[in-house]
Structure formats: structure tokens, C-alpha cells
PDB file of N, CA and C in Angstrom:
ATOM      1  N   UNK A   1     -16.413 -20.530 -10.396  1.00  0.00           N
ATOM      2  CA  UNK A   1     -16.107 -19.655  -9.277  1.00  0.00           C
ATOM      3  C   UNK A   1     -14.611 -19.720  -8.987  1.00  0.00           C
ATOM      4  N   UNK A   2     -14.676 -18.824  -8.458  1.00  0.00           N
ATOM      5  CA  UNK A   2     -12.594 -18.556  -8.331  1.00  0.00           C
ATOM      6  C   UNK A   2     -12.276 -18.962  -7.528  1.00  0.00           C
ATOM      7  N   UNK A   3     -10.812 -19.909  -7.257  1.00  0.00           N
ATOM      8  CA  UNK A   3     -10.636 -20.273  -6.089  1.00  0.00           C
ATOM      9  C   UNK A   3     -10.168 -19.251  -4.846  1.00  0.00           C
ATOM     10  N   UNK A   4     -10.691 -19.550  -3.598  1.00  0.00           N
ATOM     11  CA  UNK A   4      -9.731 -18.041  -2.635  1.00  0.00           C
ATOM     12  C   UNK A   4      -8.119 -18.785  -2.643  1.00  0.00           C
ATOM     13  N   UNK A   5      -7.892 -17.660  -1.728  1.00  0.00           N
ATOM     14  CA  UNK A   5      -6.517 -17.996  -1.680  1.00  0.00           C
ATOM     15  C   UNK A   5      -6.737 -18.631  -0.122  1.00  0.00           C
ATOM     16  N   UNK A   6      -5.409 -19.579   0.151  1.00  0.00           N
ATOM     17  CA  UNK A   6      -5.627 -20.264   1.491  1.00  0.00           C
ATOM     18  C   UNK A   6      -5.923 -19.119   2.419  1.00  0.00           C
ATOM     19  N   UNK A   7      -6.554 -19.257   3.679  1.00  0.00           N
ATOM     20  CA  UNK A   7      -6.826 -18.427   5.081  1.00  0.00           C
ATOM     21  C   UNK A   7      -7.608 -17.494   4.493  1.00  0.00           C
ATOM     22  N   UNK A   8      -8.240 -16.890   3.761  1.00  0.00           N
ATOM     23  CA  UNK A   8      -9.191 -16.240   3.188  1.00  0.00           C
ATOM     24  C   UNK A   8     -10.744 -16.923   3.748  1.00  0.00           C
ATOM     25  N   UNK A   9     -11.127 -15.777   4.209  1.00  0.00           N
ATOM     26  CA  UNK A   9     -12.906 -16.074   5.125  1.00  0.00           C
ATOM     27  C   UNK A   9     -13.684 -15.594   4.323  1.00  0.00           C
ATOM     28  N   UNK A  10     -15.078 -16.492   4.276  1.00  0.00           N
ATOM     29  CA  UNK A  10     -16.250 -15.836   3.415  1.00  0.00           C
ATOM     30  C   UNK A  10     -16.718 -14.612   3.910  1.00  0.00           C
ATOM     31  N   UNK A  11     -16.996 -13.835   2.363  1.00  0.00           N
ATOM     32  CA  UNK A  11     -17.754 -12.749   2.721  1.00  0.00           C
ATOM     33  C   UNK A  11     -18.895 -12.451   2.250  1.00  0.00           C
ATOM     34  N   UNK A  12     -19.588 -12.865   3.358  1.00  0.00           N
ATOM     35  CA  UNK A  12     -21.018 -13.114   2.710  1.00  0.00           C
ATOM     36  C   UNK A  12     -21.690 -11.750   2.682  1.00  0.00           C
ATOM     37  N   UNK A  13     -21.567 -11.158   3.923  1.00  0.00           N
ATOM     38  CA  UNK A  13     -22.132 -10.433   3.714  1.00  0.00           C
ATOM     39  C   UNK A  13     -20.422  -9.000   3.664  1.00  0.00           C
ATOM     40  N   UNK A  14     -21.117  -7.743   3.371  1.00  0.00           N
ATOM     41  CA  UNK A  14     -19.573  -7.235   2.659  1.00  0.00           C
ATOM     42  C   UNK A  14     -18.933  -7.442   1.387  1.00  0.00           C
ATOM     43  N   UNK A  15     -20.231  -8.368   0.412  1.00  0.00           N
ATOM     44  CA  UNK A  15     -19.693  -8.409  -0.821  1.00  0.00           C
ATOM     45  C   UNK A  15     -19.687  -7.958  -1.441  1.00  0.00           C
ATOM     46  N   UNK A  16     -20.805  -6.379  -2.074  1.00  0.00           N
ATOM     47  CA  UNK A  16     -21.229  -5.518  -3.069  1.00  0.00           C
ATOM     48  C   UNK A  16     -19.528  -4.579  -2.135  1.00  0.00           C
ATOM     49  N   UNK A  17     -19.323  -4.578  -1.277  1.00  0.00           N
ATOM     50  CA  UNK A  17     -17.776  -3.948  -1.019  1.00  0.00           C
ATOM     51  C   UNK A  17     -16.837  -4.266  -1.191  1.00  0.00           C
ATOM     52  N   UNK A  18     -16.742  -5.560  -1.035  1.00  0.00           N
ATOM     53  CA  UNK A  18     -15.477  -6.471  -1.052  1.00  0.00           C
ATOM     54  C   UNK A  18     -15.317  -6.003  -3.012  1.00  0.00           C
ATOM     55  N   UNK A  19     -16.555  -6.353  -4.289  1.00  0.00           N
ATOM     56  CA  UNK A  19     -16.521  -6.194  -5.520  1.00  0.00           C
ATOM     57  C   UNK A  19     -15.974  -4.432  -5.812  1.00  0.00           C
ATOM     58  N   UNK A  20     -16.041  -3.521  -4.708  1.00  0.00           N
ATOM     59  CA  UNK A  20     -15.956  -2.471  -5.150  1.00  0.00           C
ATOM     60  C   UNK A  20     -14.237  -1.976  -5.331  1.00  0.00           C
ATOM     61  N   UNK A  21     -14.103  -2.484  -4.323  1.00  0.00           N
ATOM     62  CA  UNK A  21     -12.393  -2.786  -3.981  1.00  0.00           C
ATOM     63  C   UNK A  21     -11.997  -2.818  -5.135  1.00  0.00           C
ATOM     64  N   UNK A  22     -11.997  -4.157  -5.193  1.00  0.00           N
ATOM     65  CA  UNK A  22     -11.262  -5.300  -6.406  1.00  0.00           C
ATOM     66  C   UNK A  22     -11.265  -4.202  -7.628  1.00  0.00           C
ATOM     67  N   UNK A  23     -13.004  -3.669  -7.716  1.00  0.00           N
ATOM     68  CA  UNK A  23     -12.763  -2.889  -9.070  1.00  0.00           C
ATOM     69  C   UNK A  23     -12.018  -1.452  -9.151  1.00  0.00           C
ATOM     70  N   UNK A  24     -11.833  -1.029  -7.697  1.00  0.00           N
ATOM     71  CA  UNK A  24     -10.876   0.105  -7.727  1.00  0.00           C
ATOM     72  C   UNK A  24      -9.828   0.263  -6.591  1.00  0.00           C
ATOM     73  N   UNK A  25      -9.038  -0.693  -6.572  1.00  0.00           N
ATOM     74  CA  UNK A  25      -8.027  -0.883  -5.036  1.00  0.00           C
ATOM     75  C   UNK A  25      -7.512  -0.032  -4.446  1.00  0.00           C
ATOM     76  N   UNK A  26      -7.196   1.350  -5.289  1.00  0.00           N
ATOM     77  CA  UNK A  26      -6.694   2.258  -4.861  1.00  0.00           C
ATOM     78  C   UNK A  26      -7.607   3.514  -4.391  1.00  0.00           C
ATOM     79  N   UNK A  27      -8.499   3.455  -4.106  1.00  0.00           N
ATOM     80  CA  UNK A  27     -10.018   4.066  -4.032  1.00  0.00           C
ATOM     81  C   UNK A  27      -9.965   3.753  -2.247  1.00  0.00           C
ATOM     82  N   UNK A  28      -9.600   5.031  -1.500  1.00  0.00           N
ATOM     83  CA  UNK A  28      -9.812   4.885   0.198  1.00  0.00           C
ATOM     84  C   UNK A  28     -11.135   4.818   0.680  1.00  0.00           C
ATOM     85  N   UNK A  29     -12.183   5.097  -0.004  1.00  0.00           N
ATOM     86  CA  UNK A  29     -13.410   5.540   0.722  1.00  0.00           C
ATOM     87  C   UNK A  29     -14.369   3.965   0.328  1.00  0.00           C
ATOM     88  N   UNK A  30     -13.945   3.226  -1.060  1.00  0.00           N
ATOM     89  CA  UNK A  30     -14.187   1.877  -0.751  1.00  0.00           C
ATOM     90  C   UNK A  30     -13.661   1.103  -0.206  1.00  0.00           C
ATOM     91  N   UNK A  31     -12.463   1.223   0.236  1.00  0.00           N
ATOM     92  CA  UNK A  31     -11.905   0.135   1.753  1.00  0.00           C
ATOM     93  C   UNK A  31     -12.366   0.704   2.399  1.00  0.00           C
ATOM     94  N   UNK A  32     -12.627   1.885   3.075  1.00  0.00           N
ATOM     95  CA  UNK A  32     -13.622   2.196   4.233  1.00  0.00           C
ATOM     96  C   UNK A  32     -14.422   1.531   4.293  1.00  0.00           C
ATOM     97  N   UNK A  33     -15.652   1.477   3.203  1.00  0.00           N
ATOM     98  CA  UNK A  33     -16.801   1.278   3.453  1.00  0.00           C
ATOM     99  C   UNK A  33     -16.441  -0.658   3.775  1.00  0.00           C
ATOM    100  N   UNK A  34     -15.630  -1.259   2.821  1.00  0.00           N
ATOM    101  CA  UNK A  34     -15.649  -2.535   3.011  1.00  0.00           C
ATOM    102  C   UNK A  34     -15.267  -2.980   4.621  1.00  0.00           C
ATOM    103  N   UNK A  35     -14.176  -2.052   5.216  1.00  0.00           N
ATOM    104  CA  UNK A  35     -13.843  -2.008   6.288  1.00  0.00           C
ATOM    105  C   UNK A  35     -14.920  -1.629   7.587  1.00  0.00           C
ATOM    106  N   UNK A  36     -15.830  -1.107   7.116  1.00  0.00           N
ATOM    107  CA  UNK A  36     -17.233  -0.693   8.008  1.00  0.00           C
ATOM    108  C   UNK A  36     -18.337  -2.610   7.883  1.00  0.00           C
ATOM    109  N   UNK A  37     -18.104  -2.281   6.833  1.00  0.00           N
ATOM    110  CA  UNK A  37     -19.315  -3.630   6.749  1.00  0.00           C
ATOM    111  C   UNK A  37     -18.636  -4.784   7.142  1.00  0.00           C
ATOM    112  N   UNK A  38     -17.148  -5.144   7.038  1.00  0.00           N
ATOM    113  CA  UNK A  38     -16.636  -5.949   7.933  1.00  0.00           C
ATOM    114  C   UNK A  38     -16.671  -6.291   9.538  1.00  0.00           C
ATOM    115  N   UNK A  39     -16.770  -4.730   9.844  1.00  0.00           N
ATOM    116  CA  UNK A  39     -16.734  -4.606  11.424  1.00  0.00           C
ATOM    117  C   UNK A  39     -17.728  -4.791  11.917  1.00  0.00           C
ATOM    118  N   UNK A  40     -19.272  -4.514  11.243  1.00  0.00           N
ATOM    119  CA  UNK A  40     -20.931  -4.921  11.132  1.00  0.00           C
ATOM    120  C   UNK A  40     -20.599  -6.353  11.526  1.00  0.00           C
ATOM    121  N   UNK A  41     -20.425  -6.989  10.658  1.00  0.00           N
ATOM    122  CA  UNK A  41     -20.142  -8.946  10.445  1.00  0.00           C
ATOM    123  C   UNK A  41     -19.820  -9.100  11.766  1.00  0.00           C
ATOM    124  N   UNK A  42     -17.992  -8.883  11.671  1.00  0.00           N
ATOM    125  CA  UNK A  42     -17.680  -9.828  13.117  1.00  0.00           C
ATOM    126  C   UNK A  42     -18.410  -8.938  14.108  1.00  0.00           C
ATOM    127  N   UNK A  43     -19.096  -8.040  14.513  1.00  0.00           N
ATOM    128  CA  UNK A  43     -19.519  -7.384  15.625  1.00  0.00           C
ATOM    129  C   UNK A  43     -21.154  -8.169  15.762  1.00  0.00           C
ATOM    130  N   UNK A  44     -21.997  -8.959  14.909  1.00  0.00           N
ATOM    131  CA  UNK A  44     -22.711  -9.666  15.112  1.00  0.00           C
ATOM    132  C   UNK A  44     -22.753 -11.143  14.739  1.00  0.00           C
ATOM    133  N   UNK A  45     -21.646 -11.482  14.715  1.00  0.00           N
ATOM    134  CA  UNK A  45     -20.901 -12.899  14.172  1.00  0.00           C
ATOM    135  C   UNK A  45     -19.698 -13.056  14.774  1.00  0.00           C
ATOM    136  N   UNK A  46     -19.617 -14.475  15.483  1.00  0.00           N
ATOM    137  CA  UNK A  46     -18.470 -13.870  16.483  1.00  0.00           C
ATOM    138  C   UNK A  46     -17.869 -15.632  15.789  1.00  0.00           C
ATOM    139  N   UNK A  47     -18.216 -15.682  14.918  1.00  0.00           N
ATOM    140  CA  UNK A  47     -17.389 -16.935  14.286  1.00  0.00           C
ATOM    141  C   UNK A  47     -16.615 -16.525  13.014  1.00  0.00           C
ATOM    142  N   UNK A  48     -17.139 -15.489  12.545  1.00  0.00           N
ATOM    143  CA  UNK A  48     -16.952 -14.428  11.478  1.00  0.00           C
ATOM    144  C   UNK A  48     -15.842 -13.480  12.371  1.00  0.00           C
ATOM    145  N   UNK A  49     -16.100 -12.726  13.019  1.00  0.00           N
ATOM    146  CA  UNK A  49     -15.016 -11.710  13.805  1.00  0.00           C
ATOM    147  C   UNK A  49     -13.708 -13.121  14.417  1.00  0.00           C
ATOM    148  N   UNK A  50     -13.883 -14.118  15.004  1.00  0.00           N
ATOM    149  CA  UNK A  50     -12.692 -14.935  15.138  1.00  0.00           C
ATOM    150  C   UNK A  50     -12.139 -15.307  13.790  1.00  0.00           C
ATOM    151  N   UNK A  51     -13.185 -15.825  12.757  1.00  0.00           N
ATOM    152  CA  UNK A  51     -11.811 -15.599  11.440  1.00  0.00           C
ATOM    153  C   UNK A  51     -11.447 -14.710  10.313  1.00  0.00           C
ATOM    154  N   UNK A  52     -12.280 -13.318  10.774  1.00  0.00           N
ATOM    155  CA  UNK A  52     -11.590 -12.063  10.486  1.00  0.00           C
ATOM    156  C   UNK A  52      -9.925 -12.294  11.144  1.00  0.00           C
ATOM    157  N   UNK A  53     -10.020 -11.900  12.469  1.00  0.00           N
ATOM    158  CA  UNK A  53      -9.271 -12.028  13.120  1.00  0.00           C
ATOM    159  C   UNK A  53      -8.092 -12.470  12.580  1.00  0.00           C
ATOM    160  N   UNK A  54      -7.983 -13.943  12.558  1.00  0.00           N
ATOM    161  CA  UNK A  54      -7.055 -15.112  12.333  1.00  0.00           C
ATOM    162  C   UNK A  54      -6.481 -14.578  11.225  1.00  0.00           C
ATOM    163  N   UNK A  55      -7.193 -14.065  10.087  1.00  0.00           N
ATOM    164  CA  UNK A  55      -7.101 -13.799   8.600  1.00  0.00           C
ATOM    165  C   UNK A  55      -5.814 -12.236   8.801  1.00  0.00           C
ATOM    166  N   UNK A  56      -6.557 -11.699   9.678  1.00  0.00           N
ATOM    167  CA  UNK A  56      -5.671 -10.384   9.982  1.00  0.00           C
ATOM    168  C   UNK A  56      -4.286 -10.575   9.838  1.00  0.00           C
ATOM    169  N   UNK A  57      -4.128 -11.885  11.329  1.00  0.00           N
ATOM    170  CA  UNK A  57      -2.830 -11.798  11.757  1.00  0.00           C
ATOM    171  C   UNK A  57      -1.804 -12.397  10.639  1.00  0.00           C
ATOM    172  N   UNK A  58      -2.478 -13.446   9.948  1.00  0.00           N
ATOM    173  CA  UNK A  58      -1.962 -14.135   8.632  1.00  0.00           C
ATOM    174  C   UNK A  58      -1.408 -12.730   7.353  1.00  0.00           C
ATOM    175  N   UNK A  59      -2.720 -12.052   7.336  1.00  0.00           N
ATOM    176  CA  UNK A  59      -1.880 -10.697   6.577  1.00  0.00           C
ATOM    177  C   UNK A  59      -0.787  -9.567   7.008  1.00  0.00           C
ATOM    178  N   UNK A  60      -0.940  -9.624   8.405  1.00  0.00           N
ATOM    179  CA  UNK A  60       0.184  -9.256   8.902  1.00  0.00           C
ATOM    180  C   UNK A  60       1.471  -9.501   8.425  1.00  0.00           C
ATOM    181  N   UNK A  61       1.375 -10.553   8.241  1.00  0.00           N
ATOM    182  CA  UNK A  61       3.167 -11.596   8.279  1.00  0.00           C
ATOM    183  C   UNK A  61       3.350 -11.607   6.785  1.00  0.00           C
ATOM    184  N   UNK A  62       2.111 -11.740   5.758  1.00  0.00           N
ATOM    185  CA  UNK A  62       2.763 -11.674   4.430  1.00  0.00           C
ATOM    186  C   UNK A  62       3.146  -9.763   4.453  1.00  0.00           C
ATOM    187  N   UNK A  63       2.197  -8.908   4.872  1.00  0.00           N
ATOM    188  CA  UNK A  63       2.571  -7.398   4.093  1.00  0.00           C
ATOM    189  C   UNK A  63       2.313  -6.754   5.513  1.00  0.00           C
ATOM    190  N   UNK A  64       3.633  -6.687   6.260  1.00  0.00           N
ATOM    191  CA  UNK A  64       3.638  -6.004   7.415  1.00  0.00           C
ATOM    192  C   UNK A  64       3.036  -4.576   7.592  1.00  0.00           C
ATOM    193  N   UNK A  65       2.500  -4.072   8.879  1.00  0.00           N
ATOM    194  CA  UNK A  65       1.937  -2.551   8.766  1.00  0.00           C
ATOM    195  C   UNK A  65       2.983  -1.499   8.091  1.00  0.00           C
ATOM    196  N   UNK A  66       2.897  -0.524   7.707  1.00  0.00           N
ATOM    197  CA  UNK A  66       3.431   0.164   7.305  1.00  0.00           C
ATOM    198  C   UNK A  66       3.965   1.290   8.662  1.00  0.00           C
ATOM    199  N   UNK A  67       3.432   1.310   9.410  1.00  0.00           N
ATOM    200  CA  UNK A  67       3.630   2.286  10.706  1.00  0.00           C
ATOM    201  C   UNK A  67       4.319   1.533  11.628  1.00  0.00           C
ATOM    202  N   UNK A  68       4.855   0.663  11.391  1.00  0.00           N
ATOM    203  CA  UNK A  68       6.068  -0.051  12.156  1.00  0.00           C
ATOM    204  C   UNK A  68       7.531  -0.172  11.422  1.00  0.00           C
ATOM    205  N   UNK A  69       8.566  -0.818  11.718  1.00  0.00           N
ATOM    206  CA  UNK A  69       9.620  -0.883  11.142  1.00  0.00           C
ATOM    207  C   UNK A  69      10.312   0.211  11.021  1.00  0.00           C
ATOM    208  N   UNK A  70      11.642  -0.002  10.315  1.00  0.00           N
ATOM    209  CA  UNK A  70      13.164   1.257  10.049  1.00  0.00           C
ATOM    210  C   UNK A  70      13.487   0.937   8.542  1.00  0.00           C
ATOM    211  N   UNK A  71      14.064   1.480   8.342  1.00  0.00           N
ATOM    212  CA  UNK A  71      15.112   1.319   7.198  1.00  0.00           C
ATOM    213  C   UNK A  71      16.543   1.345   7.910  1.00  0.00           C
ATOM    214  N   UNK A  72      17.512   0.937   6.902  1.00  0.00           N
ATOM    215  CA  UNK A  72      18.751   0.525   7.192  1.00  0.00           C
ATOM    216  C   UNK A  72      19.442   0.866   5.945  1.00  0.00           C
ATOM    217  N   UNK A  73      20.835   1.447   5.414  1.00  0.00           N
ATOM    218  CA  UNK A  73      21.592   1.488   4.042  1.00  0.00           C
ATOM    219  C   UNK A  73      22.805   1.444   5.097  1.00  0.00           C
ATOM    220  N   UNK A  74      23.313   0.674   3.986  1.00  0.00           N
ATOM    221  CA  UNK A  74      24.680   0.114   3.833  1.00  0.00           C
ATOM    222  C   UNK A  74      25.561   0.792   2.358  1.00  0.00           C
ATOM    223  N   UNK A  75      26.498   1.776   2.779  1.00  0.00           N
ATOM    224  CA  UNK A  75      27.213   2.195   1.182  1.00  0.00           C
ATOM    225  C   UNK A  75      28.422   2.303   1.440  1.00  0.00           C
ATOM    226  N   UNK A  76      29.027   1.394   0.676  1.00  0.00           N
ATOM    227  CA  UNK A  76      30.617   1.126   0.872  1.00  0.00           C
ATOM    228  C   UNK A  76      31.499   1.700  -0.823  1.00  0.00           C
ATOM    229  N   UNK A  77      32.376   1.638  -0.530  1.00  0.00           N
ATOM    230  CA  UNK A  77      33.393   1.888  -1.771  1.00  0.00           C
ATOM    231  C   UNK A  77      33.327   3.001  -2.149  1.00  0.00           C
ATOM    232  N   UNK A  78      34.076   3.878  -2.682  1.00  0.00           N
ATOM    233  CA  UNK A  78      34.088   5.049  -4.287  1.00  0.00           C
ATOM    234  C   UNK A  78      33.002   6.011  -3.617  1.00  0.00           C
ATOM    235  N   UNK A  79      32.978   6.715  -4.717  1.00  0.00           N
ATOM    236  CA  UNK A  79      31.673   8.293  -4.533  1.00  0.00           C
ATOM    237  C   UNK A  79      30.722   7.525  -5.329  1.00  0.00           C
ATOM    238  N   UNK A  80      29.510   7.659  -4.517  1.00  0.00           N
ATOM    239  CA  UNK A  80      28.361   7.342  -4.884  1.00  0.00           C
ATOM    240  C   UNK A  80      27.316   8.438  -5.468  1.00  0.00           C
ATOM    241  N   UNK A  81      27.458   9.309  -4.694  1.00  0.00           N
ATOM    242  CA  UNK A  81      27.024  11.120  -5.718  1.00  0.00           C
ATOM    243  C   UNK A  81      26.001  10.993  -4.200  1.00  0.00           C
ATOM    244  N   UNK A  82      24.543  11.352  -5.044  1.00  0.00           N
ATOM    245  CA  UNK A  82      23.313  11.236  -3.806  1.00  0.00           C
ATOM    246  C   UNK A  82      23.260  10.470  -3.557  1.00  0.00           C
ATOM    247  N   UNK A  83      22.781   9.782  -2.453  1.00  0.00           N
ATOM    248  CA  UNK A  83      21.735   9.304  -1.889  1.00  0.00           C
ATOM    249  C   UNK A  83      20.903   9.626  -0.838  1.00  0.00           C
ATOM    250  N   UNK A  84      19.470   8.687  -0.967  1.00  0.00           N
ATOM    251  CA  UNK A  84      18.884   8.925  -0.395  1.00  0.00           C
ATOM    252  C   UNK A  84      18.162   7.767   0.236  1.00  0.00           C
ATOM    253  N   UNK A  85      17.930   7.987   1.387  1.00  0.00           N
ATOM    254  CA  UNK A  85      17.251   6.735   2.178  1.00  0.00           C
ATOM    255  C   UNK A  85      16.075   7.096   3.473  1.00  0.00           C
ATOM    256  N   UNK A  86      14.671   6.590   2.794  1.00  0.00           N
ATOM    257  CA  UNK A  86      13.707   7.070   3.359  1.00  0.00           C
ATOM    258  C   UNK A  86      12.917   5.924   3.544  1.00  0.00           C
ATOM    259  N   UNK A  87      11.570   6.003   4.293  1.00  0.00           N
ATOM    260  CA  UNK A  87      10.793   4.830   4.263  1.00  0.00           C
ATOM    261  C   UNK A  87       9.128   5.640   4.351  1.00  0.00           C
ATOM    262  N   UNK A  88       8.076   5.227   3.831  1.00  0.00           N
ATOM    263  CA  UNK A  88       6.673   5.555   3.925  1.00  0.00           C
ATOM    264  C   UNK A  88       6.312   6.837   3.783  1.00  0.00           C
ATOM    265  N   UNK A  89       7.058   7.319   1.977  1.00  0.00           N
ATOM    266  CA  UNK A  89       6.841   8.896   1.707  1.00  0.00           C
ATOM    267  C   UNK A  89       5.346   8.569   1.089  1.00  0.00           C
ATOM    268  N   UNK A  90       4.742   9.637   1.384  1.00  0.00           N
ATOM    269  CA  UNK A  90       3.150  10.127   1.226  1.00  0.00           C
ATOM    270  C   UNK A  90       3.475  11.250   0.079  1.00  0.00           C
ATOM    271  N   UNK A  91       2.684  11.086  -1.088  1.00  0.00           N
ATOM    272  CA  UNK A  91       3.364  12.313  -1.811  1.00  0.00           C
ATOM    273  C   UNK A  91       5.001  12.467  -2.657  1.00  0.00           C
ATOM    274  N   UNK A  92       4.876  13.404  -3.199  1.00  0.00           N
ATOM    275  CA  UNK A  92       5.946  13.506  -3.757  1.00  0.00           C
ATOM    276  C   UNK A  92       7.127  13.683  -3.570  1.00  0.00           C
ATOM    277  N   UNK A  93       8.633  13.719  -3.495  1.00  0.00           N
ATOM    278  CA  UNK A  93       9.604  14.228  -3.890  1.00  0.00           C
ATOM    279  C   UNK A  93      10.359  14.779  -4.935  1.00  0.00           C
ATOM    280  N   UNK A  94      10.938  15.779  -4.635  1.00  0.00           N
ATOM    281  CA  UNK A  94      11.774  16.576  -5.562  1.00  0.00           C
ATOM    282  C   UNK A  94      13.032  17.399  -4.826  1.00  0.00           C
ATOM    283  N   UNK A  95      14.484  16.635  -5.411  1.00  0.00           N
ATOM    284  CA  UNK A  95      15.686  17.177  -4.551  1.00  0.00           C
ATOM    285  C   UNK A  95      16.105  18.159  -6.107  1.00  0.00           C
ATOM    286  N   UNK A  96      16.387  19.258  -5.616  1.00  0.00           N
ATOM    287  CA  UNK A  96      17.336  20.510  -6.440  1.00  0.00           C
ATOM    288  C   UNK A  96      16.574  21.456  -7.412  1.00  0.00           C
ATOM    289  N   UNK A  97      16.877  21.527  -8.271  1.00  0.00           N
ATOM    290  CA  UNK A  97      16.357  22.216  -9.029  1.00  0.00           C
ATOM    291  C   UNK A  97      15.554  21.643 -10.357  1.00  0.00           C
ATOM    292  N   UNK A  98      14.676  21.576 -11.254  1.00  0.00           N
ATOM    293  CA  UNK A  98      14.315  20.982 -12.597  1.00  0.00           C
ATOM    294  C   UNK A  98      15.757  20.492 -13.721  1.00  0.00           C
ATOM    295  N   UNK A  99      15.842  19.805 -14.431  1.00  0.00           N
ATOM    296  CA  UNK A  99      17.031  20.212 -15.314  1.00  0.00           C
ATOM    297  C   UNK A  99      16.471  20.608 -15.975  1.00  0.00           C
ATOM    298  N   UNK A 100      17.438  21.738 -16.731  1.00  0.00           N
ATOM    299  CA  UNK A 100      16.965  22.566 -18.206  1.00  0.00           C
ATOM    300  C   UNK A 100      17.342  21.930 -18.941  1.00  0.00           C
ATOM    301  N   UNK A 101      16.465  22.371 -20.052  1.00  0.00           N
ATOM    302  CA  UNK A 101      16.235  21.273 -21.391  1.00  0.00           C
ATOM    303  C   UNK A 101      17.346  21.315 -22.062  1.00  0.00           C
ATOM    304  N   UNK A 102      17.746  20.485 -23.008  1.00  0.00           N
ATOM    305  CA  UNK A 102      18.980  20.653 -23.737  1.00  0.00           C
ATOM    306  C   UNK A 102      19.115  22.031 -24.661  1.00  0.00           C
ATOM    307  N   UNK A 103      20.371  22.486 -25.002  1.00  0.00           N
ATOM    308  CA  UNK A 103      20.419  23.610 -26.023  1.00  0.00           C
ATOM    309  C   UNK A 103      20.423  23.136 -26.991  1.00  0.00           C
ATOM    310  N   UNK A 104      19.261  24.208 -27.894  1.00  0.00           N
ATOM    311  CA  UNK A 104      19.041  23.975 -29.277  1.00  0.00           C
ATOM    312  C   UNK A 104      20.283  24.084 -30.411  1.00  0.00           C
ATOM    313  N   UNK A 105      20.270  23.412 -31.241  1.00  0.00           N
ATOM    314  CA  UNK A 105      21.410  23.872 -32.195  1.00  0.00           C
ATOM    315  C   UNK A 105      20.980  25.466 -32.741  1.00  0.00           C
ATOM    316  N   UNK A 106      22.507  25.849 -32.942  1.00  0.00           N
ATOM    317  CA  UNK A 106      22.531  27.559 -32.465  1.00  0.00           C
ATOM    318  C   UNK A 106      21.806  28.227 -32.041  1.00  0.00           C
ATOM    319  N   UNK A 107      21.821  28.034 -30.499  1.00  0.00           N
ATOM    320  CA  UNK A 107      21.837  28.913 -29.495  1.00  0.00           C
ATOM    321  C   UNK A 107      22.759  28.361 -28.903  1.00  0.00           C
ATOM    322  N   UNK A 108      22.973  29.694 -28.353  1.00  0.00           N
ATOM    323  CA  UNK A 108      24.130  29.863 -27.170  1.00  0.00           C
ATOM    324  C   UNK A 108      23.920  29.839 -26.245  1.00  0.00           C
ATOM    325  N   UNK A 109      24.876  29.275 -25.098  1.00  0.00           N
ATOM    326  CA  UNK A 109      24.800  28.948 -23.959  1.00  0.00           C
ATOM    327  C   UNK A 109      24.545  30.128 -23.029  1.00  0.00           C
ATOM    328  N   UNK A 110      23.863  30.019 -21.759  1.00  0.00           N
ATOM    329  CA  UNK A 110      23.485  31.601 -21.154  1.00  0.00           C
ATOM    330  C   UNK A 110      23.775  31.032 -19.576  1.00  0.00           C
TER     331      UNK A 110
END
């Protein structure tokens, strides 16, 4: 059996979710569901919901919320050309136009 990592609480029950995760992390509708059957637990386990809890605030401090905080840039010296300085893009970016592909040998430039 694997070791947890320190401050990590059993999940006894929430485990066919907790396995669904793991097998697809980037998958929102299985952290939901793991996130539902969590809230089941500590909402009839209140030794379970205190070290949910505890466990929370501990993940807090390693991987802060994302809906808090700033960004900050610092650019000193010379021409730097672009930049850009953003924080918690959803989706894509794209600044200007595509570049066009290189010209073929003979053809001419247009």
C-alpha cells in the first residue's frame, strides 16, 4: 500500500472518487463528484469534516486559491519588444496576426 503524504485524511468512504480523480485529474465533473461525497463524510462525521478541514487549510499554504492574489513585473534596461503580464487566463491567447509561412524557393514575395 502507498504511503500518504503527511496531513492527508482517510478516505474511506469517497474512494471509488477519490480513484476516479487520480485516473483523470483534469476531468471537472470527477472532482465534483469526489467533492460531493466528501461533503456527505464530514456532514455525517464530524471527526472526518474537522480533518477535512485541517487538511484544507494545509493545502491552502502549499497551492494557494487561484481567486486571490496579483501579479507584479519588474522590466528594466534596453527594448524588450512585447510583453505581457497576466494572471489566471481561462482559455486561449493570441496577440496579432498568424505568421505566414516561409517563401518557397521561387516565388516571389507579394
Amino acid at each position: 500500500m502507498a504511503t500518504e503524504p503527511s496531513g492527508a485524511i482517510d478516505l474511506v468512504l469517497g474512494g471509488p472518487e477519490l480513484t476516479a480523480v487520480q485516473q483523470q485529474p483534469a476531468d471537472e465533473n470527477r472532482a465534483r463528484m469526489l467533492s460531493i461525497a466528501l461533503a456527505a463524510r464530514a456532514g455525517a462525521d464530524a471527526g472526518f469534516a474537522a480533518a477535512l478541514e485541517a487538511w484544507h487549510r494545509q493545502a491552502q499554504q502549499v497551492v494557494p486559491m487561484t481567486t486571490t492574489g496579483n501579479t507584479s513585473t519588474y522590466i528594466s534596461g534596453g527594448t524588450q519588444g512585447n510583453v505581457v503580464t497576466t494572471r489566471d487566463v481561462l482559455g486561449g491567447m493570441q496577440f496579432g496576426q498568424p505568421a505566414s509561412p516561409p517563401a518557397q524557393p521561387g516565388q516571389a514575395d507579394s
